[in-house]
PDB file of N, CA and C in Angstrom:
ATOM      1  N   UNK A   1     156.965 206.284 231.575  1.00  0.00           N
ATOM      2  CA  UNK A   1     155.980 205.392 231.055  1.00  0.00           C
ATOM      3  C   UNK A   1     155.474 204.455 232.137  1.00  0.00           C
ATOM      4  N   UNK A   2     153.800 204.324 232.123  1.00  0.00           N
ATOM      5  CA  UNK A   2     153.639 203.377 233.222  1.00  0.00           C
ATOM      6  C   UNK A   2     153.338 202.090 232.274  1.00  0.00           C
ATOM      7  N   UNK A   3     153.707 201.200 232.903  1.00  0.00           N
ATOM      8  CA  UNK A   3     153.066 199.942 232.383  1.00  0.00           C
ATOM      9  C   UNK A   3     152.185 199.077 232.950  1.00  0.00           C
ATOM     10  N   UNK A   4     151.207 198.999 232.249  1.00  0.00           N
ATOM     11  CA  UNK A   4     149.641 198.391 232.605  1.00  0.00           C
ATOM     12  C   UNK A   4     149.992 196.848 232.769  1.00  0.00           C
ATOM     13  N   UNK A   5     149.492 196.749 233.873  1.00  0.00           N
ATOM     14  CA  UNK A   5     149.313 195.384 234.332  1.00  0.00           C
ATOM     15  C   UNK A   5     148.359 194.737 234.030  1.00  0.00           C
ATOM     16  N   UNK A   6     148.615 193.322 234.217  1.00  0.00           N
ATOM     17  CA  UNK A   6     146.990 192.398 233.543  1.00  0.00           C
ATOM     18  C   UNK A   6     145.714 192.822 234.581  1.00  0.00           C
ATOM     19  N   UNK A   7     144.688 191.986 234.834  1.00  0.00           N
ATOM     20  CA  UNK A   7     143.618 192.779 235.309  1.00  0.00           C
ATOM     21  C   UNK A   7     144.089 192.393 236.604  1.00  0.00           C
ATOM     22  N   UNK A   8     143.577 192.924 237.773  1.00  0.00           N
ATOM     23  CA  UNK A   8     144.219 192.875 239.238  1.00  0.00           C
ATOM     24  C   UNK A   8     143.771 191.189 239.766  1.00  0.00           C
ATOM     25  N   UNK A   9     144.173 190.516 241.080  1.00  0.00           N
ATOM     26  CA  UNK A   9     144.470 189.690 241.316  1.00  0.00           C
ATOM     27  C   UNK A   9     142.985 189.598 241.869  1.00  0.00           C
ATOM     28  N   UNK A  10     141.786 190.643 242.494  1.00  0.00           N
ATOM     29  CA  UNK A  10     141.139 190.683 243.108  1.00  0.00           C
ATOM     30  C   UNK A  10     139.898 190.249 241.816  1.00  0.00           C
ATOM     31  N   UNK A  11     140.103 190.588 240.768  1.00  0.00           N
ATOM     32  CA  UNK A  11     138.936 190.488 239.928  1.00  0.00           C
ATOM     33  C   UNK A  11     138.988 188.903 239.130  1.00  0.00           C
ATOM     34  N   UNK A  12     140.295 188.343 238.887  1.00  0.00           N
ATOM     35  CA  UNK A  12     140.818 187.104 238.594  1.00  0.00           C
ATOM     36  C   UNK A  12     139.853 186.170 239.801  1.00  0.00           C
ATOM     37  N   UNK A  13     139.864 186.355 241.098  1.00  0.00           N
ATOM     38  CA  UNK A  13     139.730 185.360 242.151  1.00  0.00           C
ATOM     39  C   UNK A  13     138.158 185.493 241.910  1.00  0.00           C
ATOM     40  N   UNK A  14     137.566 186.673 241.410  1.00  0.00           N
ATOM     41  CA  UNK A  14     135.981 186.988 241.756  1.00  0.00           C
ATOM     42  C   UNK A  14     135.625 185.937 240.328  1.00  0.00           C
ATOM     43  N   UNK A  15     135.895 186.125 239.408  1.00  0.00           N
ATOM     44  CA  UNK A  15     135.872 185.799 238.377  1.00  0.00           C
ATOM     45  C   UNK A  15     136.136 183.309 238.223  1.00  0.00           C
ATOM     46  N   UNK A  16     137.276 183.394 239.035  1.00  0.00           N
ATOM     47  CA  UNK A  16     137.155 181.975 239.473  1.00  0.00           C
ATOM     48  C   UNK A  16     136.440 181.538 240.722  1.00  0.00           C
ATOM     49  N   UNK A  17     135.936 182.137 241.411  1.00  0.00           N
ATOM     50  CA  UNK A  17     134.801 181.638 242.527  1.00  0.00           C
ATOM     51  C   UNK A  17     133.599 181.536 241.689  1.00  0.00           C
ATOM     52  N   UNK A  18     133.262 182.960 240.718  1.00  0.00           N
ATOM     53  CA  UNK A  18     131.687 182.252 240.326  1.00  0.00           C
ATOM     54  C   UNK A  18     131.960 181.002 239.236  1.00  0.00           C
ATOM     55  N   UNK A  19     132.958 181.098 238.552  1.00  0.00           N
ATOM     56  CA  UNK A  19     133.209 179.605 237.919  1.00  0.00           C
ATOM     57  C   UNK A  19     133.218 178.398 238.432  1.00  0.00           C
ATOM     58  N   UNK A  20     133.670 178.162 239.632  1.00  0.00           N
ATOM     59  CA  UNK A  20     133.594 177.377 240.588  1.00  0.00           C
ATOM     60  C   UNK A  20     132.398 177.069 240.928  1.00  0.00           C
ATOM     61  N   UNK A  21     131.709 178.001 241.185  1.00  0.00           N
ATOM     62  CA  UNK A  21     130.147 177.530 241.476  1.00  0.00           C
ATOM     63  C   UNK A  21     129.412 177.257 241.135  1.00  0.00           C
ATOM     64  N   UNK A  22     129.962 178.027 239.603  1.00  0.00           N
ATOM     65  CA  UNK A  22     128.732 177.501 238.812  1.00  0.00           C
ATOM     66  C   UNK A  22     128.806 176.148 237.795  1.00  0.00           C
ATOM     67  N   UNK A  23     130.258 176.073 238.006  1.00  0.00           N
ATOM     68  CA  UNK A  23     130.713 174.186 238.100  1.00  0.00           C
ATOM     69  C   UNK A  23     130.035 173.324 238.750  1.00  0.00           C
ATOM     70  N   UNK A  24     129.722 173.543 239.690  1.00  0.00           N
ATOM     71  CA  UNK A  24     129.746 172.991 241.584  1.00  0.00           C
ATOM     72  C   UNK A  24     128.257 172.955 241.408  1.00  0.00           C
ATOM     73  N   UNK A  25     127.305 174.035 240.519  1.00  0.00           N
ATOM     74  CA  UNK A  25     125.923 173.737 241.069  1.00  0.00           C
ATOM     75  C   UNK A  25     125.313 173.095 239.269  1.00  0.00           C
ATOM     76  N   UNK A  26     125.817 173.348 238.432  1.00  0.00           N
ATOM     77  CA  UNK A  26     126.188 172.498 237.063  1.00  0.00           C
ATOM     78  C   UNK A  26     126.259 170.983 237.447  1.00  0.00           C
ATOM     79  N   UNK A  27     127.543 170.548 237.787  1.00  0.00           N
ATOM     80  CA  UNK A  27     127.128 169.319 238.451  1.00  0.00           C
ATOM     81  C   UNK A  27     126.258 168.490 239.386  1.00  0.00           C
ATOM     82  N   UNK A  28     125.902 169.597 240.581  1.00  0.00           N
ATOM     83  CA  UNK A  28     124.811 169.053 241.089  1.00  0.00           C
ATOM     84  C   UNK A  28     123.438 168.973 240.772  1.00  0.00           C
ATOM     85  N   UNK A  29     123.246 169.725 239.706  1.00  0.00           N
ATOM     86  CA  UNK A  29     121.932 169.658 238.830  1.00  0.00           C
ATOM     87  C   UNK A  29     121.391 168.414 238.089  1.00  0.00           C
ATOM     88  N   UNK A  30     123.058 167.930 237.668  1.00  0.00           N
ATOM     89  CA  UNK A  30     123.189 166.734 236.603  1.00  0.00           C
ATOM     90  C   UNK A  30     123.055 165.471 237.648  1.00  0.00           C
ATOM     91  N   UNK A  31     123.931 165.289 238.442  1.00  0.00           N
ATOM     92  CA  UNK A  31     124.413 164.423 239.099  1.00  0.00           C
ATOM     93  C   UNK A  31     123.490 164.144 240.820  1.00  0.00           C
ATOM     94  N   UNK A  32     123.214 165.103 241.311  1.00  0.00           N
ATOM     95  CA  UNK A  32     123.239 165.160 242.784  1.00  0.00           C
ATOM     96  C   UNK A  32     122.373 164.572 243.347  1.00  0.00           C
ATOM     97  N   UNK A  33     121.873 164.815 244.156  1.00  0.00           N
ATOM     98  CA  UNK A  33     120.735 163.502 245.053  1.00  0.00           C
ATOM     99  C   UNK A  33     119.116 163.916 244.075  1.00  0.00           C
ATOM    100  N   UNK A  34     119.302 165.071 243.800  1.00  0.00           N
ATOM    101  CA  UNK A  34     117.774 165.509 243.029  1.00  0.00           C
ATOM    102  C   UNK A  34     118.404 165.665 241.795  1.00  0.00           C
ATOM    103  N   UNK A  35     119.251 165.295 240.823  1.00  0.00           N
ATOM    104  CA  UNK A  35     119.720 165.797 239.639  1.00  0.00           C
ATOM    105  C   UNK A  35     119.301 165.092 238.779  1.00  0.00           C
ATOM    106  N   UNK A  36     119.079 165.338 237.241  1.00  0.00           N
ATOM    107  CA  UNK A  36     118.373 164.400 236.419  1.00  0.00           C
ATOM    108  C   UNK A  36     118.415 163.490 236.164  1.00  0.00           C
ATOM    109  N   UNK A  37     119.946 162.169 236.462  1.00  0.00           N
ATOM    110  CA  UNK A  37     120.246 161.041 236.651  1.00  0.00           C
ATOM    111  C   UNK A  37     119.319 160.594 237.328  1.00  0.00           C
ATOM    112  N   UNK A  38     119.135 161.021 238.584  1.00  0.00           N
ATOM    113  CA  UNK A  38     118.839 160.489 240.090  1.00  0.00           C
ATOM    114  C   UNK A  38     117.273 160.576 239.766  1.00  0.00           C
ATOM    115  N   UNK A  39     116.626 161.455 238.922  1.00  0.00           N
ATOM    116  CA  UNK A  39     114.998 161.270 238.658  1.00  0.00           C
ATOM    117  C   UNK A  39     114.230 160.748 237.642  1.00  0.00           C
ATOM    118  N   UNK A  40     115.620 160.428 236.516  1.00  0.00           N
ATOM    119  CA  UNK A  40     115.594 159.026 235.409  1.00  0.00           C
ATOM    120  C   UNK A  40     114.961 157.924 235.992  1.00  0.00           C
ATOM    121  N   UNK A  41     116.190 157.311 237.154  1.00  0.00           N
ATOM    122  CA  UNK A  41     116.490 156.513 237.979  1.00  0.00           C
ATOM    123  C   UNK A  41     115.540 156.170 238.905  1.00  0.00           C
ATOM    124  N   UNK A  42     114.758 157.035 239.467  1.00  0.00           N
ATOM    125  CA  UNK A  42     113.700 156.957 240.339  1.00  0.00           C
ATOM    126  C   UNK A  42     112.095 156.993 239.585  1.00  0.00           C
ATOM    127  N   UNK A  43     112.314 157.525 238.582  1.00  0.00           N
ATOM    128  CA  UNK A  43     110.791 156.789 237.617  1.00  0.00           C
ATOM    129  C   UNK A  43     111.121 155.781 236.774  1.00  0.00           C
ATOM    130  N   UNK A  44     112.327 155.048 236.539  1.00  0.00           N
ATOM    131  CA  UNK A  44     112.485 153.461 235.963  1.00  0.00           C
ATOM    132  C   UNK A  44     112.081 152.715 237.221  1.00  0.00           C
ATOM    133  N   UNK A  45     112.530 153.026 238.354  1.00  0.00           N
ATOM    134  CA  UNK A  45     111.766 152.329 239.659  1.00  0.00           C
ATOM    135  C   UNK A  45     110.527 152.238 239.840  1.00  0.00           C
ATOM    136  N   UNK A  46     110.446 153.865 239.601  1.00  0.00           N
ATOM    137  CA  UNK A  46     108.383 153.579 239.408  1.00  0.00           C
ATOM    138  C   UNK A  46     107.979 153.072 238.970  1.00  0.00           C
ATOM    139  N   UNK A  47     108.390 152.493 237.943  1.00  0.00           N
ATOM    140  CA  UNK A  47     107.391 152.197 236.511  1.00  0.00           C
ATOM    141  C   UNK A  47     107.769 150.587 236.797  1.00  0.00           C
ATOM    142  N   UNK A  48     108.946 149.956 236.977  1.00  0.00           N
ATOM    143  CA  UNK A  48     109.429 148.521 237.689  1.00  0.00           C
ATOM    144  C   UNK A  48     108.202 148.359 238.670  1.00  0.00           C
ATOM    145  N   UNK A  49     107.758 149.201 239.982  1.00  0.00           N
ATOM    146  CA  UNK A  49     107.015 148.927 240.931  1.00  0.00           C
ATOM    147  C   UNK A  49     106.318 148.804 240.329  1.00  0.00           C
ATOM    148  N   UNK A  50     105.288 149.718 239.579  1.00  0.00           N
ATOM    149  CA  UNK A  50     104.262 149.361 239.161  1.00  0.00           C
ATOM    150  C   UNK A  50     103.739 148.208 238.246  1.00  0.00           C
ATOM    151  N   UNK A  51     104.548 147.928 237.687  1.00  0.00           N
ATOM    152  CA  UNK A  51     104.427 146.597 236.770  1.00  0.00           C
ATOM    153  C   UNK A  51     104.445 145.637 237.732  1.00  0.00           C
ATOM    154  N   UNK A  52     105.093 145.320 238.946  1.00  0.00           N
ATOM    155  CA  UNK A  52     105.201 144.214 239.802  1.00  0.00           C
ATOM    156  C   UNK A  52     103.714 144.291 240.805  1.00  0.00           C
ATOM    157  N   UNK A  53     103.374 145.687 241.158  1.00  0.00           N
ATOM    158  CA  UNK A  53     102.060 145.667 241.841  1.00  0.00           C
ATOM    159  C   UNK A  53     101.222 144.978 241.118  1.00  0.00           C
ATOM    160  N   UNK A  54     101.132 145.476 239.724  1.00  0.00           N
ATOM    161  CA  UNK A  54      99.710 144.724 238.547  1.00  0.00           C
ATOM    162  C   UNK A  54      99.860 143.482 238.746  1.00  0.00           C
ATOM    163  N   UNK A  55     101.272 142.330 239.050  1.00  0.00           N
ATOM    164  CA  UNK A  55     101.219 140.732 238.430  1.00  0.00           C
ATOM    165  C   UNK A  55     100.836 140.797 239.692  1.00  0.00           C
ATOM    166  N   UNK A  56     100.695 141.286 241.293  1.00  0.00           N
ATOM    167  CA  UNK A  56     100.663 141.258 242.661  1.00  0.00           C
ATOM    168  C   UNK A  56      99.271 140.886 242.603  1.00  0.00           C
ATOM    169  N   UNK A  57      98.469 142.484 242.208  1.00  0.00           N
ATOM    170  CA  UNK A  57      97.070 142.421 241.777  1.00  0.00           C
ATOM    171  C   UNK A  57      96.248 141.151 241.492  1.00  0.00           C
ATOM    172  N   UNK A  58      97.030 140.473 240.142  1.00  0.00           N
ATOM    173  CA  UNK A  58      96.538 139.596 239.244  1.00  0.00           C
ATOM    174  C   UNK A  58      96.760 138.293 239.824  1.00  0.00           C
ATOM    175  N   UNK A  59      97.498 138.075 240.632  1.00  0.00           N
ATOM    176  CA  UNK A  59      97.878 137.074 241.667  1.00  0.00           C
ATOM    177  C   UNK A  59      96.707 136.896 243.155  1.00  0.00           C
ATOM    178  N   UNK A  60      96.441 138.168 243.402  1.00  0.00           N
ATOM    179  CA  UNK A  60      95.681 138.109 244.767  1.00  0.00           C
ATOM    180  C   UNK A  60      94.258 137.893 243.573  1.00  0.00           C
ATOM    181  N   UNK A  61      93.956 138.753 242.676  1.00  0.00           N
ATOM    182  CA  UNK A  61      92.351 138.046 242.215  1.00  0.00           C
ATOM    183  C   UNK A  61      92.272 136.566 241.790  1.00  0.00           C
ATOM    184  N   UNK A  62      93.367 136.180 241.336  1.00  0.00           N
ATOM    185  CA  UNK A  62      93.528 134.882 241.062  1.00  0.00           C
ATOM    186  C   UNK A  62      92.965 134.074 242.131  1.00  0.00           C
ATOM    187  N   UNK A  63      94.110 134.390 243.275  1.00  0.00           N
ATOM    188  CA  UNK A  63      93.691 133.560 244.773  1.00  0.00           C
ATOM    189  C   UNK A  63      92.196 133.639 245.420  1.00  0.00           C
ATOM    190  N   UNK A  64      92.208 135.195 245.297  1.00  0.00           N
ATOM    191  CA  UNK A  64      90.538 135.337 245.885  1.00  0.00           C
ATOM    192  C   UNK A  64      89.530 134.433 245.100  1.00  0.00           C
ATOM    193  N   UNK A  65      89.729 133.969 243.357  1.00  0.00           N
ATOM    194  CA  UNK A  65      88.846 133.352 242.900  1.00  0.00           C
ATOM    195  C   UNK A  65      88.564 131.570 243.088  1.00  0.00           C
ATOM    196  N   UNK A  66      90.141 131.219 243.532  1.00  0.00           N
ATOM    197  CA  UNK A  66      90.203 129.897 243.932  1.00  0.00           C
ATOM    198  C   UNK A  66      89.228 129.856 245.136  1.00  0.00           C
ATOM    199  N   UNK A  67      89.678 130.710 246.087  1.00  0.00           N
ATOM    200  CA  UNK A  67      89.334 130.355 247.843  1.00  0.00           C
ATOM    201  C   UNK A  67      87.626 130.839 247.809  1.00  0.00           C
ATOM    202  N   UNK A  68      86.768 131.588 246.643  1.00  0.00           N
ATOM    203  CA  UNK A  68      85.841 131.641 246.564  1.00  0.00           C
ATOM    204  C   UNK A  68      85.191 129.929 245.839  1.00  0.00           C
ATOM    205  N   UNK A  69      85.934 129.737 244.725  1.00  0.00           N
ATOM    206  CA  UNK A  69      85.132 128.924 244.132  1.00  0.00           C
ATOM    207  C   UNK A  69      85.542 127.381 245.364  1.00  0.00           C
ATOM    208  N   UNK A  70      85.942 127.054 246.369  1.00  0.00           N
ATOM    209  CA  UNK A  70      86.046 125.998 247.378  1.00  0.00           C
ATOM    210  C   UNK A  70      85.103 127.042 248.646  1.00  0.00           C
ATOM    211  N   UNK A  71      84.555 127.414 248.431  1.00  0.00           N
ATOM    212  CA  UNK A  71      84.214 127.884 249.700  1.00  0.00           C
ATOM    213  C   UNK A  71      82.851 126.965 249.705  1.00  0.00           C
ATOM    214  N   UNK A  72      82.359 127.211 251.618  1.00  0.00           N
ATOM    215  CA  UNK A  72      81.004 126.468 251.976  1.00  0.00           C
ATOM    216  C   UNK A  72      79.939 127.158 250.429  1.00  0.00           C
ATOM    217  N   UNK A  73      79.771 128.591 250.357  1.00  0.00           N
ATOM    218  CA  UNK A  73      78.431 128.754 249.159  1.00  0.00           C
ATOM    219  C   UNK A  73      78.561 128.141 248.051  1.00  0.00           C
ATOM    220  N   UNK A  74      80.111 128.133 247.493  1.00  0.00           N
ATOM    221  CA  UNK A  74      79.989 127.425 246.274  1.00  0.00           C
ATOM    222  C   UNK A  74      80.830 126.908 245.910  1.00  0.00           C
ATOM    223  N   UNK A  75      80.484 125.828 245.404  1.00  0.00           N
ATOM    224  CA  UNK A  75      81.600 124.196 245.604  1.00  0.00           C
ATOM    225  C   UNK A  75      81.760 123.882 244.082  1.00  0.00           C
ATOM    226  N   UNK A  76      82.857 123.917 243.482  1.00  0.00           N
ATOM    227  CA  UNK A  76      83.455 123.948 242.395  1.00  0.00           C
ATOM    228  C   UNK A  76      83.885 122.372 242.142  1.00  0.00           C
ATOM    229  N   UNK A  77      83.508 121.302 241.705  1.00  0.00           N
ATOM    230  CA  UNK A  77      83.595 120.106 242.086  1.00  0.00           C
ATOM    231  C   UNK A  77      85.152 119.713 241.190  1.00  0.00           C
ATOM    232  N   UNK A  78      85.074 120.069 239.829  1.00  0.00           N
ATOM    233  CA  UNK A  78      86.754 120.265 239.127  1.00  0.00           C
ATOM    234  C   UNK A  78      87.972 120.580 239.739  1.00  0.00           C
ATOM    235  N   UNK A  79      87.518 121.875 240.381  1.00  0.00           N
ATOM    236  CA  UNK A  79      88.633 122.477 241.326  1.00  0.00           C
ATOM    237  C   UNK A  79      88.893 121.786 242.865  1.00  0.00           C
ATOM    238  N   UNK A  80      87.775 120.781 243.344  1.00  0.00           N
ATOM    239  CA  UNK A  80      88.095 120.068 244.354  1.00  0.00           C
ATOM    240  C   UNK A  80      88.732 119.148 243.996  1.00  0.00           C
ATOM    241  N   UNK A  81      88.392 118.208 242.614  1.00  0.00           N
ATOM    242  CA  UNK A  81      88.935 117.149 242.547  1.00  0.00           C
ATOM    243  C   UNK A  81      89.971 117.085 242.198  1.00  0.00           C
ATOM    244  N   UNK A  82      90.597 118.682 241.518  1.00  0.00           N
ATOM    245  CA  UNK A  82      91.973 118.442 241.434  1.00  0.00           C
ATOM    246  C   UNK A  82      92.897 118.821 242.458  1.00  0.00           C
ATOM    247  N   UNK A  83      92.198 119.663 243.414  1.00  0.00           N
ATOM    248  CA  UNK A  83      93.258 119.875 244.293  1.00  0.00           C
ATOM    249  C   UNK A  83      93.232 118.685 245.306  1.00  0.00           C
ATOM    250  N   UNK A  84      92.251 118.058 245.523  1.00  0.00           N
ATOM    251  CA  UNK A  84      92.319 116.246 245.648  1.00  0.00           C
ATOM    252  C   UNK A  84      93.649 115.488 245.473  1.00  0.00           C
ATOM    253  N   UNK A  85      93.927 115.535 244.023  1.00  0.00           N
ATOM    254  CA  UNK A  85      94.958 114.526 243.823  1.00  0.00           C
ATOM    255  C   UNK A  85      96.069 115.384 243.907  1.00  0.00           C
ATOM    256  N   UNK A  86      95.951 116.606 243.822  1.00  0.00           N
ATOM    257  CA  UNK A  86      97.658 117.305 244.066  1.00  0.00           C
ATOM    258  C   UNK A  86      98.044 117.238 245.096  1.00  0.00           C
ATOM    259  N   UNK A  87      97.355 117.234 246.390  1.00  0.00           N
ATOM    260  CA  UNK A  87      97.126 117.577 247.890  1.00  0.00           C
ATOM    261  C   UNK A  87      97.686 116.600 248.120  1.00  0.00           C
ATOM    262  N   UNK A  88      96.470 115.619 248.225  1.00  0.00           N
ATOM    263  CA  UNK A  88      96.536 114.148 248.836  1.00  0.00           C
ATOM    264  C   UNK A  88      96.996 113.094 247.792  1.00  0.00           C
ATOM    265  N   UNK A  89      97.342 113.217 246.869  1.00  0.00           N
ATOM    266  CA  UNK A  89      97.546 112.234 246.051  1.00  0.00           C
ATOM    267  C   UNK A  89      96.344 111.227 245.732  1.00  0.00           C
ATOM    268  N   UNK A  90      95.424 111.706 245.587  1.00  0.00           N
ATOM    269  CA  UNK A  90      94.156 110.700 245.462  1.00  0.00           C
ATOM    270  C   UNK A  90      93.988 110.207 243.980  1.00  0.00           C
ATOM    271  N   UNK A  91      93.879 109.407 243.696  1.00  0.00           N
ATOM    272  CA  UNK A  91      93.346 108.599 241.969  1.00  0.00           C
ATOM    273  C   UNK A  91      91.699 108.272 242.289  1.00  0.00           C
ATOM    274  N   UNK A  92      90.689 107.726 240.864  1.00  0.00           N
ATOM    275  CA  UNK A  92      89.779 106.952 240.966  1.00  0.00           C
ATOM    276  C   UNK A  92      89.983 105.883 240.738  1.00  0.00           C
ATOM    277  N   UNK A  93      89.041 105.137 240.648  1.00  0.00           N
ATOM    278  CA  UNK A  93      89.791 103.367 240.805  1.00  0.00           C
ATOM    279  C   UNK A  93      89.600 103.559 239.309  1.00  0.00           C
ATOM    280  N   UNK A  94      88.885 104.050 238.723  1.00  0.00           N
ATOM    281  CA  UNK A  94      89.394 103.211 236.988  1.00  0.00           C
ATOM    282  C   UNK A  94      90.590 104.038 235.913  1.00  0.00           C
ATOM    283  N   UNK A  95      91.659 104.508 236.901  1.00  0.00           N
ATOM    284  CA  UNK A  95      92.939 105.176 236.616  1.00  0.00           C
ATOM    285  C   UNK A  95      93.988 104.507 236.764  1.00  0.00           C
ATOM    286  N   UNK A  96      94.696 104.601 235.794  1.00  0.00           N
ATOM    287  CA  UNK A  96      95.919 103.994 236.153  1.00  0.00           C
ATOM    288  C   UNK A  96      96.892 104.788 235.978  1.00  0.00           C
ATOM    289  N   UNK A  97      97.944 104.469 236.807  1.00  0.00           N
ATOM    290  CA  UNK A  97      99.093 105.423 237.474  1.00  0.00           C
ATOM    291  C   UNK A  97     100.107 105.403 236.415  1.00  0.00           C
ATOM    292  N   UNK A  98     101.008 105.481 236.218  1.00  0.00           N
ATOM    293  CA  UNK A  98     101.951 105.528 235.251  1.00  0.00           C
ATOM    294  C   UNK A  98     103.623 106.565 236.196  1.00  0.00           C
ATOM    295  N   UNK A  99     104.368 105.623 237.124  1.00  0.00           N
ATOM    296  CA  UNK A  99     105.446 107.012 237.318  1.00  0.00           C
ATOM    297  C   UNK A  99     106.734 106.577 236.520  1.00  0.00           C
TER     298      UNK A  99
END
């Protein structure tokens, strides 16, 4: 009588290498420098940048509209007189101070 052995040692090892790999590239799919974590992660950044460019935006038209409305063509007399007293601390004489 012969007796059958389990399957040979050579088909066991073939059998745990592609498991291994396909562990190995399973995880790096999930996890790895390009894996779907990592491209979650990198369009919550996008979308962070971009929201910070828009207040950037809304900040520089802001400024451009100040440094237009003081400019030599056109003289904004409100916007001088207040940056007047913030600047320089200037009052009119029929003001009174209060600190």
């Amino acid at each position: 009588m012969t007796r059958r052995k389990g399957a040979p040692i050579g088909v066991v090892l073939y059998f745990a290498t592609l498991l291994m790999l396909g562990l190995y590239f399973a995880f790096a799919a999930v996890q790895g420098d390009y894996g779907i974590f990592k491209r979650a992660e990198v369009e919550a950044e996008g979308r962070a940048l971009a929201e910070e460019l828009a207040i950037l935006h809304a900040d520089v038209a802001r400024m451009e509209n100040l440094t237009r409305r003081l400019s030599d063509t056109y003289l904004d007399l409100d916007l001088l007189d207040q940056q007047a007293r913030d600047v320089l601390g200037l009052v009119r004489a029929d003001e009174i101070v209060i600190r």
